[in-house]
Protein backbone atom coordinates (compact mmCIF):
# COMPACT_ATOMS: atom_id res chain seq x y z
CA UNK A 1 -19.04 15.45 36.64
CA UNK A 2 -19.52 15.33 32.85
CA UNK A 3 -19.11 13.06 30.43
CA UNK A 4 -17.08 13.37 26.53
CA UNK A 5 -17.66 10.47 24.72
CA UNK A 6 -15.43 11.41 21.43
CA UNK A 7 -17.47 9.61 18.73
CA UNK A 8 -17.44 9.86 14.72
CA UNK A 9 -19.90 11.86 12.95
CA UNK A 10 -21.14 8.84 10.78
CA UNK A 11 -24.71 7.41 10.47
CA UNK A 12 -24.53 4.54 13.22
CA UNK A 13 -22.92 7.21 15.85
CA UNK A 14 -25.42 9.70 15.20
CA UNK A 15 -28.52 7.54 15.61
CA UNK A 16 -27.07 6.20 18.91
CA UNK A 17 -27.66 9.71 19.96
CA UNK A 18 -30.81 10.41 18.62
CA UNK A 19 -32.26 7.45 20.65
CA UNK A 20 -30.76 8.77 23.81
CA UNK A 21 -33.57 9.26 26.84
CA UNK A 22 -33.67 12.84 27.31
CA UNK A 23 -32.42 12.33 31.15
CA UNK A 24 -28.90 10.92 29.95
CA UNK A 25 -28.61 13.86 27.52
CA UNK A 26 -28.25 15.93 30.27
CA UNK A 27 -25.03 14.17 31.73
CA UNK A 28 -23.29 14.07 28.23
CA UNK A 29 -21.06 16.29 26.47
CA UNK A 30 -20.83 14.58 22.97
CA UNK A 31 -17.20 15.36 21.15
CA UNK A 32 -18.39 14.96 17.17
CA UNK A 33 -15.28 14.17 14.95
CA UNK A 34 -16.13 15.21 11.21
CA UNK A 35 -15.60 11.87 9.51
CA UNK A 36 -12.75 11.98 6.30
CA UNK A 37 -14.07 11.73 2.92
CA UNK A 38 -14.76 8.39 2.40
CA UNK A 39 -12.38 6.48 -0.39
CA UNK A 40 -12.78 4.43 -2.97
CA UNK A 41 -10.91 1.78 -4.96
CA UNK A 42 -11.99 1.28 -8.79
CA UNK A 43 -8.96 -1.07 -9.60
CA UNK A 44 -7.06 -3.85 -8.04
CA UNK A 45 -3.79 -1.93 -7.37
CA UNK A 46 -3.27 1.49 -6.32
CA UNK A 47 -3.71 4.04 -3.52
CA UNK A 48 -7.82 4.61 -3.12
CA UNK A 49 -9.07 8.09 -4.06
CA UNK A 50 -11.62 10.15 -2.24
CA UNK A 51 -15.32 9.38 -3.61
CA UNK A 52 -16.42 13.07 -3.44
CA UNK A 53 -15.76 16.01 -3.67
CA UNK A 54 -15.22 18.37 0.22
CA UNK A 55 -18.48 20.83 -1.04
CA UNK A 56 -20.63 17.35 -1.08
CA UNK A 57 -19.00 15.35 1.56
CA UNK A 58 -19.84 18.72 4.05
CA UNK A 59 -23.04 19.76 2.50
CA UNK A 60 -25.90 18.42 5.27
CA UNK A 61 -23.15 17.11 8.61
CA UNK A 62 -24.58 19.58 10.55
CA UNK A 63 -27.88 19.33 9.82
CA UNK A 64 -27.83 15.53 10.39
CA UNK A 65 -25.81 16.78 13.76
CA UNK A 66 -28.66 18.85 14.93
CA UNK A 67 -31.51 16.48 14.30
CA UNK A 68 -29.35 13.78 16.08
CA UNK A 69 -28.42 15.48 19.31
CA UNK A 70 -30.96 18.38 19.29
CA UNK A 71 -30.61 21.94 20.22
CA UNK A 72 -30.94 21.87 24.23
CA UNK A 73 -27.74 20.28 25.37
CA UNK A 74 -24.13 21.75 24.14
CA UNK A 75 -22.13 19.53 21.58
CA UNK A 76 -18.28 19.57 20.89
CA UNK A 77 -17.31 19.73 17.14
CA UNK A 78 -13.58 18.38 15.99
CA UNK A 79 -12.44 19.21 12.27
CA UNK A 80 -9.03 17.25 12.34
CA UNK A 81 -9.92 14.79 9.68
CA UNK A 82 -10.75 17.23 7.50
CA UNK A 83 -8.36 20.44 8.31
CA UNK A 84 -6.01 19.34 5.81
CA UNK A 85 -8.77 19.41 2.99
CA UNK A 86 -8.77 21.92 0.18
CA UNK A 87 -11.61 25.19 0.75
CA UNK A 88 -14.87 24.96 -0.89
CA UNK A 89 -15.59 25.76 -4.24
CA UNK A 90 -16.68 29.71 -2.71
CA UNK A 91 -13.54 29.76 -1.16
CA UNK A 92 -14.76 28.93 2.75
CA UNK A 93 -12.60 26.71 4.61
CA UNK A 94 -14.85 23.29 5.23
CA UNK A 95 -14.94 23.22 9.20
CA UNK A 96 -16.31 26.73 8.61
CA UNK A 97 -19.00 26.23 6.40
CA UNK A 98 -19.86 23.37 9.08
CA UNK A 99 -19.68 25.72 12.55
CA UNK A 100 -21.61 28.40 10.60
CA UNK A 101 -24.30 25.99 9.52
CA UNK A 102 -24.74 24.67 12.67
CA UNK A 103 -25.09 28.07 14.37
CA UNK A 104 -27.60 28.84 12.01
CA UNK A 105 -29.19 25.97 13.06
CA UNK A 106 -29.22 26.79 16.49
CA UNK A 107 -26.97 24.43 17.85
CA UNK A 108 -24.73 24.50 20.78
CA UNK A 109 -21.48 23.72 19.02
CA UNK A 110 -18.34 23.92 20.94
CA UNK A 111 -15.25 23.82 18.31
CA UNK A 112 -12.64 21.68 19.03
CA UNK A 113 -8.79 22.85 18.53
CA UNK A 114 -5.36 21.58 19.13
CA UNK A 115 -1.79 23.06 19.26
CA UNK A 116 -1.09 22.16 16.27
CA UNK A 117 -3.80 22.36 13.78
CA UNK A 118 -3.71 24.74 10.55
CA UNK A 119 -3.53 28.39 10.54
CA UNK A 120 -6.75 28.70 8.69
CA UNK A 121 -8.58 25.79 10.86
CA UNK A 122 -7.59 27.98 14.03
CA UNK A 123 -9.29 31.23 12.38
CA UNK A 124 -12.09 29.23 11.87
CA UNK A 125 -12.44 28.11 15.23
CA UNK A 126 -11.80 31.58 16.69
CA UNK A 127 -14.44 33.02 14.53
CA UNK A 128 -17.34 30.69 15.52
CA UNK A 129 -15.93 31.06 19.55
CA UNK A 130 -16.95 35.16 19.01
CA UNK A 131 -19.74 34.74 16.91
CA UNK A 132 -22.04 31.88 18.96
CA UNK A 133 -20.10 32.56 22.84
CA UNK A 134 -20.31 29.05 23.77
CA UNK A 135 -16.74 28.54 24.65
CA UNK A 136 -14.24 26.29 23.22
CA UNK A 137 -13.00 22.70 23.50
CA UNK A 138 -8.69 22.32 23.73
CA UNK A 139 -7.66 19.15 23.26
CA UNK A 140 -4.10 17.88 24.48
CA UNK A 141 -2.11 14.78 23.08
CA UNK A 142 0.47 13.11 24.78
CA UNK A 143 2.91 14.12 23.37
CA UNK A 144 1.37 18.09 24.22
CA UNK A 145 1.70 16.86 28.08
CA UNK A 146 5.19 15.92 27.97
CA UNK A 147 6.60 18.95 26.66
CA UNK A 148 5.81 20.54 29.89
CA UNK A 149 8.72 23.18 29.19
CA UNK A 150 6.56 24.51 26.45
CA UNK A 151 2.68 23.85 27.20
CA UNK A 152 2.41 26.58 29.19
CA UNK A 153 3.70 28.82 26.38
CA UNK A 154 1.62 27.02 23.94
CA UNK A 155 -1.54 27.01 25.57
CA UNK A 156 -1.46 30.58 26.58
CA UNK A 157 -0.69 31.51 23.03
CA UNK A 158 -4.02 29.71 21.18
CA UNK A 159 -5.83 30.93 23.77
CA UNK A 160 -4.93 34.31 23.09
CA UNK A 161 -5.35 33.87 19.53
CA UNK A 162 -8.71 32.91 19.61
CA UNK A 163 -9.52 34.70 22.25
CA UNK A 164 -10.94 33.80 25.47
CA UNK A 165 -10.34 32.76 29.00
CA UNK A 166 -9.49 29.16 30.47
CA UNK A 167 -12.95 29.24 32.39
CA UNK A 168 -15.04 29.33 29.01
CA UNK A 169 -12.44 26.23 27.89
CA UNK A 170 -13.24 22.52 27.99
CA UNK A 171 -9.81 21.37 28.18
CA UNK A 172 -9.40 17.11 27.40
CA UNK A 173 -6.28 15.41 27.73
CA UNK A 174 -6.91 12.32 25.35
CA UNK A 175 -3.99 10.19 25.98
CA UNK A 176 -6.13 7.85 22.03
CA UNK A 177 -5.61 4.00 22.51
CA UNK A 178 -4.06 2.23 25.51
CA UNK A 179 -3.74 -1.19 27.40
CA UNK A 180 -3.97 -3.27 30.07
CA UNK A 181 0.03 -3.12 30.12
CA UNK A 182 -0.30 1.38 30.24
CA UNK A 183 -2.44 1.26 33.13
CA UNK A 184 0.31 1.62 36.14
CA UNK A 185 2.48 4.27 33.51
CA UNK A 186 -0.87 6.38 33.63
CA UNK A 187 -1.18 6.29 37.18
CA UNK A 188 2.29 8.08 37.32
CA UNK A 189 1.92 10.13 34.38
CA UNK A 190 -2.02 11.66 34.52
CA UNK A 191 -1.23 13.28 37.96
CA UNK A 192 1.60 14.63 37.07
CA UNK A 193 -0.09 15.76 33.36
CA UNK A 194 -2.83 17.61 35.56
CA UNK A 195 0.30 19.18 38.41
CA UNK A 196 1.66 20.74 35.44
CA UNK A 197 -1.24 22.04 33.70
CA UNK A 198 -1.56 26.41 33.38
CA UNK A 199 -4.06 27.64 35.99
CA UNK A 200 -5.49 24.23 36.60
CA UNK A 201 -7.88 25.30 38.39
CA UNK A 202 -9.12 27.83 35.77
CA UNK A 203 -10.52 25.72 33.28
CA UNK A 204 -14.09 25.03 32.82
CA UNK A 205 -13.63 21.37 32.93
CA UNK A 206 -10.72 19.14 32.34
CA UNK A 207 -11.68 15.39 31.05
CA UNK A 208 -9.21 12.48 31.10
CA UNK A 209 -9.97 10.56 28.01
CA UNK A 210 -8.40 7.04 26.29
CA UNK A 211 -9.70 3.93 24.65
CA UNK A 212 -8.04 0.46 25.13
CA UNK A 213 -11.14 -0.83 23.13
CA UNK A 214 -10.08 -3.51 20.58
CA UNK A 215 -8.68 -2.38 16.76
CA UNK A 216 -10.52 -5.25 15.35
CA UNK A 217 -12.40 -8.31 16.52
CA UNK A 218 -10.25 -10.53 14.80
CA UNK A 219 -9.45 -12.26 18.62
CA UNK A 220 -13.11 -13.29 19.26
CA UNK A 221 -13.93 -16.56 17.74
CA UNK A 222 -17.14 -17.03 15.73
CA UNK A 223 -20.49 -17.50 17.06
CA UNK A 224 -18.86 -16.50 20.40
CA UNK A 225 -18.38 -14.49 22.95
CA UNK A 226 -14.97 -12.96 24.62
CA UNK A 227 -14.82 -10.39 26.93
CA UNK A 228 -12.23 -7.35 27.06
CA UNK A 229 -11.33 -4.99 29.74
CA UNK A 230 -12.67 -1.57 29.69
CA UNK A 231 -9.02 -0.35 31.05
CA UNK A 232 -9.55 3.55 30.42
CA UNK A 233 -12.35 3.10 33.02
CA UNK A 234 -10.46 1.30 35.67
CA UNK A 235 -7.51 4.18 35.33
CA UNK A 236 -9.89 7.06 35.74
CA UNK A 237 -11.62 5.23 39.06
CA UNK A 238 -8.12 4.53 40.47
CA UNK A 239 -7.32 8.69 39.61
CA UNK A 240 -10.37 9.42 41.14
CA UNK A 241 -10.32 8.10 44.34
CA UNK A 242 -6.10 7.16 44.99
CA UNK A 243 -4.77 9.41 42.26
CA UNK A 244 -3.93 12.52 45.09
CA UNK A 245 -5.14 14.75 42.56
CA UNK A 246 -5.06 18.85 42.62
CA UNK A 247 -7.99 18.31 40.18
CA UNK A 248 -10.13 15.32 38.89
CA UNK A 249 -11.00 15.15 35.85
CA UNK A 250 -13.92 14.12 34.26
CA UNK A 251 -14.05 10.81 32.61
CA UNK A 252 -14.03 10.39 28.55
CA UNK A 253 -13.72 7.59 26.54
CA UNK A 254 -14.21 6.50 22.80
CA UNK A 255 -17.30 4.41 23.06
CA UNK A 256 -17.00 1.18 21.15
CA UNK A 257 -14.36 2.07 18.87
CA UNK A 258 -10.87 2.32 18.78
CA UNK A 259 -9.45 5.72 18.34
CA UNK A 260 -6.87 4.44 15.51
CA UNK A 261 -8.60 5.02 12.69
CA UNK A 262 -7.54 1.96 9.53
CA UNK A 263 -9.05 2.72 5.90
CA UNK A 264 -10.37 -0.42 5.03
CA UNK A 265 -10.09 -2.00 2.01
CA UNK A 266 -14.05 -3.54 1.15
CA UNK A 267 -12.86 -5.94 -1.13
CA UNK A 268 -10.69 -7.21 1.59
CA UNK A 269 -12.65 -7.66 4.33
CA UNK A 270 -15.44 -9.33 5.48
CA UNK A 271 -18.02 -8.36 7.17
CA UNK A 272 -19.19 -10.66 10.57
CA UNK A 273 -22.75 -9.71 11.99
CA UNK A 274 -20.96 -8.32 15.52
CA UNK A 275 -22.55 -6.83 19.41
CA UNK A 276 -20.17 -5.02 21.46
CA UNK A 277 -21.91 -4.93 24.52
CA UNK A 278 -20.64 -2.61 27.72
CA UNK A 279 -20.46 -3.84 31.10
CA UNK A 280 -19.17 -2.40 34.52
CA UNK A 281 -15.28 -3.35 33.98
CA UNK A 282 -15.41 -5.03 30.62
CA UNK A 283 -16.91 -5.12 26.73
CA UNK A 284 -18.55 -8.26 25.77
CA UNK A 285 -17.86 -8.74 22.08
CA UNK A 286 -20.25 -11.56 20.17
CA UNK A 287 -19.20 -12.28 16.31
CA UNK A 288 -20.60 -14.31 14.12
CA UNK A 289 -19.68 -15.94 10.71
CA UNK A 290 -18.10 -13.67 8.14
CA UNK A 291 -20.16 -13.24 5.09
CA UNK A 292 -18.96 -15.08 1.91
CA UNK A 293 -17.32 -13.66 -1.60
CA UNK A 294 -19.91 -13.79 -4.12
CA UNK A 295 -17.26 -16.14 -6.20
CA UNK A 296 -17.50 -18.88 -2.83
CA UNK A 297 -19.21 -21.51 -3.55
CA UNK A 298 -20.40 -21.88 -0.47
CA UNK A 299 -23.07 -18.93 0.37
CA UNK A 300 -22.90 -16.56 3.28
CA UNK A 301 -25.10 -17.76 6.57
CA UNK A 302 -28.06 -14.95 6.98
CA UNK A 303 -27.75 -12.20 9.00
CA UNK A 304 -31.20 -12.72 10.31
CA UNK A 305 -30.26 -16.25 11.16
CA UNK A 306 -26.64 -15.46 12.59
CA UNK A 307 -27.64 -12.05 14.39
CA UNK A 308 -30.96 -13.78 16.83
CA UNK A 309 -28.07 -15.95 18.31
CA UNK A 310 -25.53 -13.36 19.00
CA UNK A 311 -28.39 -11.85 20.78
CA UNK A 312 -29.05 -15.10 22.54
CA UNK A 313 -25.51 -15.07 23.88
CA UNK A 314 -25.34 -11.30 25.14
CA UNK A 315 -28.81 -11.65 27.00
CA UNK A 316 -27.88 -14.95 28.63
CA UNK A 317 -25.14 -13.50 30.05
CA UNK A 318 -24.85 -11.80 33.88
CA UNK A 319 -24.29 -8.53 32.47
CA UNK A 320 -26.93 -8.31 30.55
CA UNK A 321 -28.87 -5.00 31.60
CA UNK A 322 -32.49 -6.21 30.39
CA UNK A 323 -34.84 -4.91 27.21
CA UNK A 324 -35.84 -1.87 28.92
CA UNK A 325 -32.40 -0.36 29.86
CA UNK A 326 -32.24 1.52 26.13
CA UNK A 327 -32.89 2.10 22.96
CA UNK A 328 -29.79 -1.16 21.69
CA UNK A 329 -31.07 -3.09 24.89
CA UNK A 330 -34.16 -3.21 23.36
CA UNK A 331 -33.34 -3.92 19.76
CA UNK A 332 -31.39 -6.72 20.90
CA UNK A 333 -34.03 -8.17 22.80
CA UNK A 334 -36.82 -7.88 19.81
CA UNK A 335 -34.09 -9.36 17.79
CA UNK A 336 -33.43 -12.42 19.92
CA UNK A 337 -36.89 -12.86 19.27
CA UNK A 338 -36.88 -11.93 15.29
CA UNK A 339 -39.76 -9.02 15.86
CA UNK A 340 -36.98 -6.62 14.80
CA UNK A 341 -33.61 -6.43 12.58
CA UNK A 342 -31.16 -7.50 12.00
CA UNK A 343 -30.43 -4.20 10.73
CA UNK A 344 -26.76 -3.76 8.99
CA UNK A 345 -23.58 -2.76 10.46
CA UNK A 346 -24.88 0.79 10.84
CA UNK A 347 -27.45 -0.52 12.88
CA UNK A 348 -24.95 -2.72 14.89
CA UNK A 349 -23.03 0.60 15.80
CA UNK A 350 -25.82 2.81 16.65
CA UNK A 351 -27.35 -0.11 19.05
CA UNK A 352 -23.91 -1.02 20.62
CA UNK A 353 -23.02 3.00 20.88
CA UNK A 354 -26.62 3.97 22.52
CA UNK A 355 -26.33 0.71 25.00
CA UNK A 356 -22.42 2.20 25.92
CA UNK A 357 -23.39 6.11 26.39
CA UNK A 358 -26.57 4.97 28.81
CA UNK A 359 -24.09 2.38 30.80
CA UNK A 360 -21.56 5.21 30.99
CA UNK A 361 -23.92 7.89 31.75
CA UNK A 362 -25.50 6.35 34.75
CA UNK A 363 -22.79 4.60 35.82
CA UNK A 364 -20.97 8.39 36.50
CA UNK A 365 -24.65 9.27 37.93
CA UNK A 366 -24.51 6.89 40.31
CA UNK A 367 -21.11 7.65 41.46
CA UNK A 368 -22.39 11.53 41.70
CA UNK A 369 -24.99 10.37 44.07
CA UNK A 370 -23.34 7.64 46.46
């Protein structure tokens, strides 16, 4: 029983894994999305523009990759956000350049494909699958599941374009962002996603993977705490031990962010000081006061005064796991006390990330021993 957290490839993300215990590494199968070239917006009006070019925005990922996750443990690599981008100044398609950097670097990388990514994105992918032998990742949407009268002639044709067997394939049927109101539809529709699956019992793994974590924190008042229900995990426990499955899949999820990625406007938005905190069916989500326009008169509250008591409120609560339980358990704790932080909301991701893939992690070891 693995685990596939799908996470973004950004600073915050990637420190949450560096500060991994070695011992949860082992249970974790990390699916690294190559982030989208960031975008800018130099005037009031108009569609933003990327802030750099594809030969900078690629130039170190999978170095920062490596000294994040290491070169002991496998690591799944996804191009999508970036498939669509032009090829490098010498001509090499961009997801390229990154697989062949990181096999140089000795990493584990498992490329990630789809059914219907690019022509030159599935060359790349086929290329790196000979060249380093460590398999390939297949992910299925949805809308890939449903079309059961041509999945198996889709599937069998990828595979036979780049060139290997179902048993070397992690396959992951990410059904993205759901709710509390999908979880009886899944029920119905992940068994009979799996019953219809070529050779199901051929693959090297098959993961069930979906998110109904919040697109925003908008809902939780200020200097407060709300809780939301972790409903991917309460599907995948009901399809584990009611679902009458041929197969059981391995459990995925997003982490603390919601697969629908938003490009957000900075001169828009504010930023609040945030935790989002995982517990055994739910998130706890503390926000505090949105920081101020430089124009406001009246100024922006601290984040070393706001982020102590968001601490405050996540460590008096029952779920609260205590400082030693990881590397974000224990910033928050050193925070609460102002020996640490408050960091910035990089730091706020990688602590509320790390805290999530250790909860995760031992929850499924705990379930593998009972």
């Amino acid at each position: 029983m693995q685990y596939i957290p799908i996470l973004m490839g950004k600073k915050g993300e990637l420190k949450a894994l560096n500060e991994l215990d070695d011992k949860i590494r082992q249970g974790i199968k990390p699916l690294i999305q190559i982030p989208p070239i960031p975008k800018k917006w130099d005037t009031l009006s108009g569609e933003p523009e990327p802030d750099r070019s594809i030969d900078r925005h690629v130039n170190g990922i999978a170095e920062s990759i490596a000294n994040a996750w290491g070169l002991e443990h496998p690591i799944i690599l996804d191009g999508l956000f970036i498939e669509d981008e032009d090829n490098l100044e010498n001509d090499i398609e961009a997801f390229a350049f990154i697989l062949k950097e990181a096999s140089d670097l000795g990493l584990q990388v498992i490329p990630a494909v789809g059914l219907d990514r690019y022509v030159e994105y599935v060359e790349s992918v086929a290329d790196a699958v000979k060249r380093d032998g460590h398999g390939l990742c297949l992910r299925l949407q949805p809308n890939d599941l449903e079309n059961q009268a041509d999945l198996h002639v889709l599937v069998d044709s990828i595979l036979k374009e780049i060139a290997i067997n179902k048993s070397e394939v992690d396959l992951v049927l990410d059904y993205g962002t759901i709710d509390e109101n999908m979880e009886s539809l899944l029920r119905v529709a992940v068994p009979a996603h799996i019953a219809a699956l070529p050779g199901t019992s051929e693959w090297r793994s098959i993961t069930f993977c979906s998110s109904s974590f919040p697109k925003d924190l908008s809902k939780v008042s200020r200097n407060d705490l709300s809780e939301s229900d972790r409903t991917e995990w309460m599907v995948w426990n009901w399809l584990r031990t009611r679902g009458k499955l041929v197969r059981i899949p391995d459990f995925g999820d997003y982490a603390i962010q919601c697969p629908d990625i938003t490009e957000l406007d900075p001169r828009l938005i504010r930023m609040s000081p945030n935790i989002r905190y995982t517990a055994e069916m739910v998130w706890l989500l503390a926000k505090g006061e949105a920081y101020k326009k430089k124009k406001d008169k009246k100024k922006s509250v601290p984040a070393d005064v706001q982020y102590p008591i968001l601490c405050e409120l996540i460590m008096n609560h029952q779920h609260w796991c205590g400082e030693n339980f990881s590397f974000g358990d224990g910033f928050i704790a050193r925070s609460s006390r102002k020996e640490d932080g408050p960091g910035s909301a990089t730091t706020w991701r990688a602590v509320g990330t790390n805290h999530h893939l250790t909860f995760v992690a031992q929850q499924l070891a705990n379930l593998r021993a009972s």
